[in-house]
Protein backbone atom coordinates (compact mmCIF):
# COMPACT_ATOMS: atom_id res chain seq x y z
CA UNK A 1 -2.37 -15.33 23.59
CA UNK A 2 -1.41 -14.30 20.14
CA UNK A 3 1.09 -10.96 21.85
CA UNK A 4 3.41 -14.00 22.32
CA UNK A 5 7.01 -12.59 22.46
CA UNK A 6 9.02 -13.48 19.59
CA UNK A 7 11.13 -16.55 20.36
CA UNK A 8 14.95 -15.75 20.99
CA UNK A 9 17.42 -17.62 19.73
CA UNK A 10 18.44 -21.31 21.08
CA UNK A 11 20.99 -23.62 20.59
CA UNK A 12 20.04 -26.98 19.17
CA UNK A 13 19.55 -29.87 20.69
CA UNK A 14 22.81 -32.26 21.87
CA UNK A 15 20.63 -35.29 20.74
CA UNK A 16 17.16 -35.89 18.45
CA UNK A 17 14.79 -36.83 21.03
CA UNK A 18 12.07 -39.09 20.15
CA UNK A 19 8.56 -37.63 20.13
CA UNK A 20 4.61 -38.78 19.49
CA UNK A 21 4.48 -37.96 16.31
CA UNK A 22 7.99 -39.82 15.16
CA UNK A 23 7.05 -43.11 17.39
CA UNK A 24 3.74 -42.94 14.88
CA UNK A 25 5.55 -42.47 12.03
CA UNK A 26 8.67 -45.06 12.90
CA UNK A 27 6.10 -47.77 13.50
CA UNK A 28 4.01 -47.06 10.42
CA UNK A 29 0.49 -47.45 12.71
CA UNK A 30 1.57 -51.10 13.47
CA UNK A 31 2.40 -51.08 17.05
CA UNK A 32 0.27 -50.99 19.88
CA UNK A 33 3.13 -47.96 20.94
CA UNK A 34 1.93 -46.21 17.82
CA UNK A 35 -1.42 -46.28 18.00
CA UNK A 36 -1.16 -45.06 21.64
CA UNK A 37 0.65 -41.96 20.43
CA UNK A 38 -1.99 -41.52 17.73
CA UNK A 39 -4.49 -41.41 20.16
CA UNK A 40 -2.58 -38.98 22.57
CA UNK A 41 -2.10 -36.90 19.64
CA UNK A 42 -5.43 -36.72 18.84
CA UNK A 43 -6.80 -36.15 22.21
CA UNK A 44 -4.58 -33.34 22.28
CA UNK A 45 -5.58 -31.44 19.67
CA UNK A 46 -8.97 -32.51 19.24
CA UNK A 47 -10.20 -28.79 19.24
CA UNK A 48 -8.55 -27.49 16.00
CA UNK A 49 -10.46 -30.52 14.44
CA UNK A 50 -13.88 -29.54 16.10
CA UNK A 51 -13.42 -25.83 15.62
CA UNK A 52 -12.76 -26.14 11.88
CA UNK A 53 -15.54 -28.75 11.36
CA UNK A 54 -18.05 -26.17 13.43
CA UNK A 55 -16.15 -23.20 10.95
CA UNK A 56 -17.22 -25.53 7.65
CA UNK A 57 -20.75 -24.68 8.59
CA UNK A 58 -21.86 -27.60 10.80
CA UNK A 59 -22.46 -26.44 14.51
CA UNK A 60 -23.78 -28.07 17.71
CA UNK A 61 -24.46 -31.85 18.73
CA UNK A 62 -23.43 -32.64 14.51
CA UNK A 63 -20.01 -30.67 14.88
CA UNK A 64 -18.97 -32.86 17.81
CA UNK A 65 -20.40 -36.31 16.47
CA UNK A 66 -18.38 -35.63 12.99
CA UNK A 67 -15.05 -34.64 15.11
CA UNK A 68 -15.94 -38.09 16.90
CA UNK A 69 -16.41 -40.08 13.85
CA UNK A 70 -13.78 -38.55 12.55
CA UNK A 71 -10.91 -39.45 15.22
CA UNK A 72 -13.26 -42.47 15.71
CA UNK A 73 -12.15 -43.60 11.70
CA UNK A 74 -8.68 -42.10 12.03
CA UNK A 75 -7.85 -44.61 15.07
CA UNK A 76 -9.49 -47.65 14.25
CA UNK A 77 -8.23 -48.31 10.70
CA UNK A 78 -4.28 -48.47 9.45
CA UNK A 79 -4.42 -44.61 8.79
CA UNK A 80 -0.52 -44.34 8.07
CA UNK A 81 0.56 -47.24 6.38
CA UNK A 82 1.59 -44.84 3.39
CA UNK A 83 3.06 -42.02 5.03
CA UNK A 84 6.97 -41.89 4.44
CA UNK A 85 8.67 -42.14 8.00
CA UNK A 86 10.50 -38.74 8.75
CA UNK A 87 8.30 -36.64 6.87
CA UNK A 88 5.44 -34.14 7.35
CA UNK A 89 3.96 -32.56 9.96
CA UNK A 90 1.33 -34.09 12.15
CA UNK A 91 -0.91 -30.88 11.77
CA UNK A 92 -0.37 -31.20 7.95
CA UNK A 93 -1.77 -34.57 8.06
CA UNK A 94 -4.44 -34.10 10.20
CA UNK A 95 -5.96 -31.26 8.18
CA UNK A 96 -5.43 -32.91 5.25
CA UNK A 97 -7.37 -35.53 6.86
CA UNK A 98 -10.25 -33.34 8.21
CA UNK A 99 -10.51 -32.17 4.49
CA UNK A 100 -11.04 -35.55 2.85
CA UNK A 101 -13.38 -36.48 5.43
CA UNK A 102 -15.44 -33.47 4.64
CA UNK A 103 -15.57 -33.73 1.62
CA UNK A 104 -16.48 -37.55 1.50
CA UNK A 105 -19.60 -36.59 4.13
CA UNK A 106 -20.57 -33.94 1.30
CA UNK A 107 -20.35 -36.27 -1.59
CA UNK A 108 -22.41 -38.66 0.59
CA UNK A 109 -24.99 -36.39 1.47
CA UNK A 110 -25.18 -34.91 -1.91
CA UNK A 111 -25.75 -39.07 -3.08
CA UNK A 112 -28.67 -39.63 -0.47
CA UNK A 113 -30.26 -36.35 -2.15
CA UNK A 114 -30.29 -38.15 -5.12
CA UNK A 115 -31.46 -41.10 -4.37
CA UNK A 116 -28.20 -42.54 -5.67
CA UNK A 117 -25.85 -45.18 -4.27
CA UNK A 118 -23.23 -44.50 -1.45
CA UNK A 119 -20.06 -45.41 -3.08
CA UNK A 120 -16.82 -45.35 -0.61
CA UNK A 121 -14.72 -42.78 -1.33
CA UNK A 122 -11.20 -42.89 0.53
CA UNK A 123 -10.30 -40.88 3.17
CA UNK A 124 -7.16 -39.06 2.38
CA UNK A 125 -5.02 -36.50 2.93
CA UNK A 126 -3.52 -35.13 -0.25
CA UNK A 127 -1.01 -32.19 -0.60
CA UNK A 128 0.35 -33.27 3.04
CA UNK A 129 2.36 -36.24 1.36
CA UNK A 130 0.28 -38.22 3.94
CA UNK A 131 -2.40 -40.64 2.85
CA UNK A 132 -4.70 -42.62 5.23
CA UNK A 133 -7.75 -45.05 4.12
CA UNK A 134 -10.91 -45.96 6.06
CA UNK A 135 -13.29 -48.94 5.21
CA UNK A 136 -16.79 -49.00 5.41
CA UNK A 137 -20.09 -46.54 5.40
CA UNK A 138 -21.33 -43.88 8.03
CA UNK A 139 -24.00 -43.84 10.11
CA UNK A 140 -26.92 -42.29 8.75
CA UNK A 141 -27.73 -39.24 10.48
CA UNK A 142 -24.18 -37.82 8.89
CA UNK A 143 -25.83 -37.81 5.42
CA UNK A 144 -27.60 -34.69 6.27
CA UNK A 145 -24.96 -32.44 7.08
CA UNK A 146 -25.89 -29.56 4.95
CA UNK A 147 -23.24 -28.76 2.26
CA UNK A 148 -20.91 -25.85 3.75
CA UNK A 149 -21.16 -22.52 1.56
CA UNK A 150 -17.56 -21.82 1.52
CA UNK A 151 -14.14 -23.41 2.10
CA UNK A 152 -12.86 -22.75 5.48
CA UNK A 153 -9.05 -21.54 4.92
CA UNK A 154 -6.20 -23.40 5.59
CA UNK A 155 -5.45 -20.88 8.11
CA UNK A 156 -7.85 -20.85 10.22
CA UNK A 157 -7.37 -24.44 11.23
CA UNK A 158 -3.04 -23.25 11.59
CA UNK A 159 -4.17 -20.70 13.85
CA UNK A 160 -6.69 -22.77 16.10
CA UNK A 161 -3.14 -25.36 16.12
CA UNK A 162 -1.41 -22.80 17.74
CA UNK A 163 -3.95 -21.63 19.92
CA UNK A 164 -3.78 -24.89 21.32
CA UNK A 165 -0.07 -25.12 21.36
CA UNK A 166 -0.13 -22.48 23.70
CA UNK A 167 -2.98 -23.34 25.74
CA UNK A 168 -1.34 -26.50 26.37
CA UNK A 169 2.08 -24.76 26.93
CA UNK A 170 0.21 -22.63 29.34
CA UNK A 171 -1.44 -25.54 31.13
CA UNK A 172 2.37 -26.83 31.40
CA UNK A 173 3.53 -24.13 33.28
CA UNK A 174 0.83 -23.28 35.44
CA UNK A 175 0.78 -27.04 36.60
CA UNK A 176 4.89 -26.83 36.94
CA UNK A 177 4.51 -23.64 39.63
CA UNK A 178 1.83 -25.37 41.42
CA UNK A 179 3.85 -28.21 42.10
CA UNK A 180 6.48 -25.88 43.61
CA UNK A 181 3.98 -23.97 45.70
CA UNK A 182 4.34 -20.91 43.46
CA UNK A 183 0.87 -20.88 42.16
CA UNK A 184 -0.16 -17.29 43.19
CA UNK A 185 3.25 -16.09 41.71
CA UNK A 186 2.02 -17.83 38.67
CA UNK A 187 -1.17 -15.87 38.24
CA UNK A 188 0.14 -12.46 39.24
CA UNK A 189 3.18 -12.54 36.59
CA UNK A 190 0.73 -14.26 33.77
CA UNK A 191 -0.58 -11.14 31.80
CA UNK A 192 3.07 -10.44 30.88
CA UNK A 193 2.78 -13.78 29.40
CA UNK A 194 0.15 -13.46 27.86
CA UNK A 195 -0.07 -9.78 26.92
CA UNK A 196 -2.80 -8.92 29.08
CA UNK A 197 -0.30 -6.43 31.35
CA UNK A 198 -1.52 -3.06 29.68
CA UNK A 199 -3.16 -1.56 32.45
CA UNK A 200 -1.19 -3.27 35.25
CA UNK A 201 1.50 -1.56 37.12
CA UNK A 202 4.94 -3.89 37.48
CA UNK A 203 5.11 -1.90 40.68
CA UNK A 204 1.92 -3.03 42.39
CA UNK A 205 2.55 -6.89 40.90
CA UNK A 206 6.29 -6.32 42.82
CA UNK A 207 5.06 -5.43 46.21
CA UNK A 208 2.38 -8.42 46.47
CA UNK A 209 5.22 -10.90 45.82
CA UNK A 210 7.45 -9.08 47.84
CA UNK A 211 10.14 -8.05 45.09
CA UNK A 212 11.71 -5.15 44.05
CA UNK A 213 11.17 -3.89 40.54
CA UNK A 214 14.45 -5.33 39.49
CA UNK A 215 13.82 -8.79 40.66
CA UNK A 216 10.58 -8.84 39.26
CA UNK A 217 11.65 -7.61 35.39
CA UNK A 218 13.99 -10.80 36.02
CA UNK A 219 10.97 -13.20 37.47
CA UNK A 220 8.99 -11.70 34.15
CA UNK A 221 12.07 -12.74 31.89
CA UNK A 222 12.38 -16.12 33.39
CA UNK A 223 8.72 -16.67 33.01
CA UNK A 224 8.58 -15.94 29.43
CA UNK A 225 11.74 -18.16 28.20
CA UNK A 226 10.50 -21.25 30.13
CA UNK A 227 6.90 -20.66 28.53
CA UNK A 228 8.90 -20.51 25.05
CA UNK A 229 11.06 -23.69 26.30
CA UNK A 230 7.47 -25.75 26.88
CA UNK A 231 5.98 -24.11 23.47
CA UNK A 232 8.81 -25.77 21.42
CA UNK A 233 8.44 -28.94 23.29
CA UNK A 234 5.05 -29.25 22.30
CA UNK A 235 5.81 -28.23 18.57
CA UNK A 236 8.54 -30.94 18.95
CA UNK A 237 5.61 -33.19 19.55
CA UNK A 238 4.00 -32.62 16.44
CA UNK A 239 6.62 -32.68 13.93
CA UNK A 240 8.88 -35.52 12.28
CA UNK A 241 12.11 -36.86 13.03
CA UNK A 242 14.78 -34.03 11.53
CA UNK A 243 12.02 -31.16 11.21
CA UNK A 244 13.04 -27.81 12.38
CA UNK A 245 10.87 -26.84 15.43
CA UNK A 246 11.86 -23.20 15.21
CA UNK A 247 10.56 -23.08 11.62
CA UNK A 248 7.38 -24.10 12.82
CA UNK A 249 6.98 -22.38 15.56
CA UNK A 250 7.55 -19.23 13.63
CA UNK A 251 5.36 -20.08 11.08
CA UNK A 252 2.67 -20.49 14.04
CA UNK A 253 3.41 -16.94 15.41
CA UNK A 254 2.68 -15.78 11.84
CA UNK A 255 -0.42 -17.17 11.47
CA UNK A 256 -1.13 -15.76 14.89
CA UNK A 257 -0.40 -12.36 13.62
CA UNK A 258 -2.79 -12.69 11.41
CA UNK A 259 -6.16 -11.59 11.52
CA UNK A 260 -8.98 -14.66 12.27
């Protein structure tokens, strides 16, 4: 996935479309519209969470119940009441999020080991200019999450987000030629999507759909803008009201380029 073609050039949008992330963001967490986005959000890129909680040292059935306590803390309390409407980037937030969290399971682990008391200590996300708060303690078992040896980068998590960004693009697309019938064309043109079309001859891939080579360089081309088309819709998604999707989505393709 990360042999993406660089995006061309597009022409702006006529109008600023409302997305997830600005409905959240408009409504401050107040509305039962907001919340609903929050959770679709969060359903949707639930793996970059897991991944960089499993990547902070803590693997198996304690990996998923943090990412579940985690989402389960981030939903239930008034987690945006202090971020500034039009700003930030939902993945900003969120890993600023996952961070805090983290670290507050550490410092109450490192407490039980002591003996000590459990003070609270906020769950926020600083350096994303997003802060959230959650009430109350944590179940138990969570106190024994060993302490992780290193930081995991910032990077890693930006590179499981666009992983999933293009999964979910992906998904999109496969689901949009299935709907018109066009499912085996779908899977025979996909590794020049995805960069898995080494080996493959553009000849052979012509003569099962019954193109010429021509046609099929154009079926290729068409393939690959629409998949960029449904990448930046699902960046648009993600960012606030005003933010530059093509910024971000280079940014991704960066961190893509980058090694893991």
């Amino acid at each position: 996935m990360s042999n993406m073609t660089p995006p061309e050039t597009t022409r702006a949008p006529a109008a600023f479309v409302t997305t997830q992330w600005t409905r959240v963001l408009a409504a401050r967490g107040d509305s039962a519209e907001a919340q609903a986005a929050l959770g679709d959000l969060c359903a949707d890129y639930y793996r970059p969470v897991l991944t960089y909680i499993q990547r902070s040292g803590r693997d198996g059935d304690i990996a998923r119940d943090l990412t579940q306590e985690f989402f389960a803390r981030l939903l239930a309390r008034r987690g945006l009441d202090t971020v500034e409407p039009g700003r930030g980037r939902f993945r900003s937030f969120l890993l600023g999020a996952v961070k805090h969290f983290l670290a507050d399971q550490h410092d109450r682990a490192s407490a039980a080991k002591r003996g000590g008391g459990q003070e609270h200590v906020p769950l926020d996300a600083p350096g994303a200019g997003d802060t959230m708060h959650a009430e109350g303690g944590m179940n138990s078992a969570f106190l024994r999450v060993a302490d992780p040896a290193t930081p995991v980068s910032d990077a890693f998590f930006d590179r499981q987000w666009a992983l999933t960004i293009l999964d979910r693009a992906l998904a999109a697309l496969a689901a949009e030629h299935q709907a018109a019938d066009k499912a085996g064309q779908f899977e025979t043109l996909k590794p020049w999507l995805t960069g898995d079309a080494e080996q493959l001859s553009q000849a052979e891939a012509a003569r099962r759909l019954g193109l010429n080579e021509g046609a099929l360089k154009v079926a290729i081309h068409r393939l690959r803008k629409r998949f960029r088309e449904l990448v930046k819709a699902e960046i648009a998604q993600t960012v606030g009201e005003g933010a530059d999707v093509q910024t971000e989505l280079n940014y991704l393709l960066e961190v893509l380029s980058q090694s893991a």
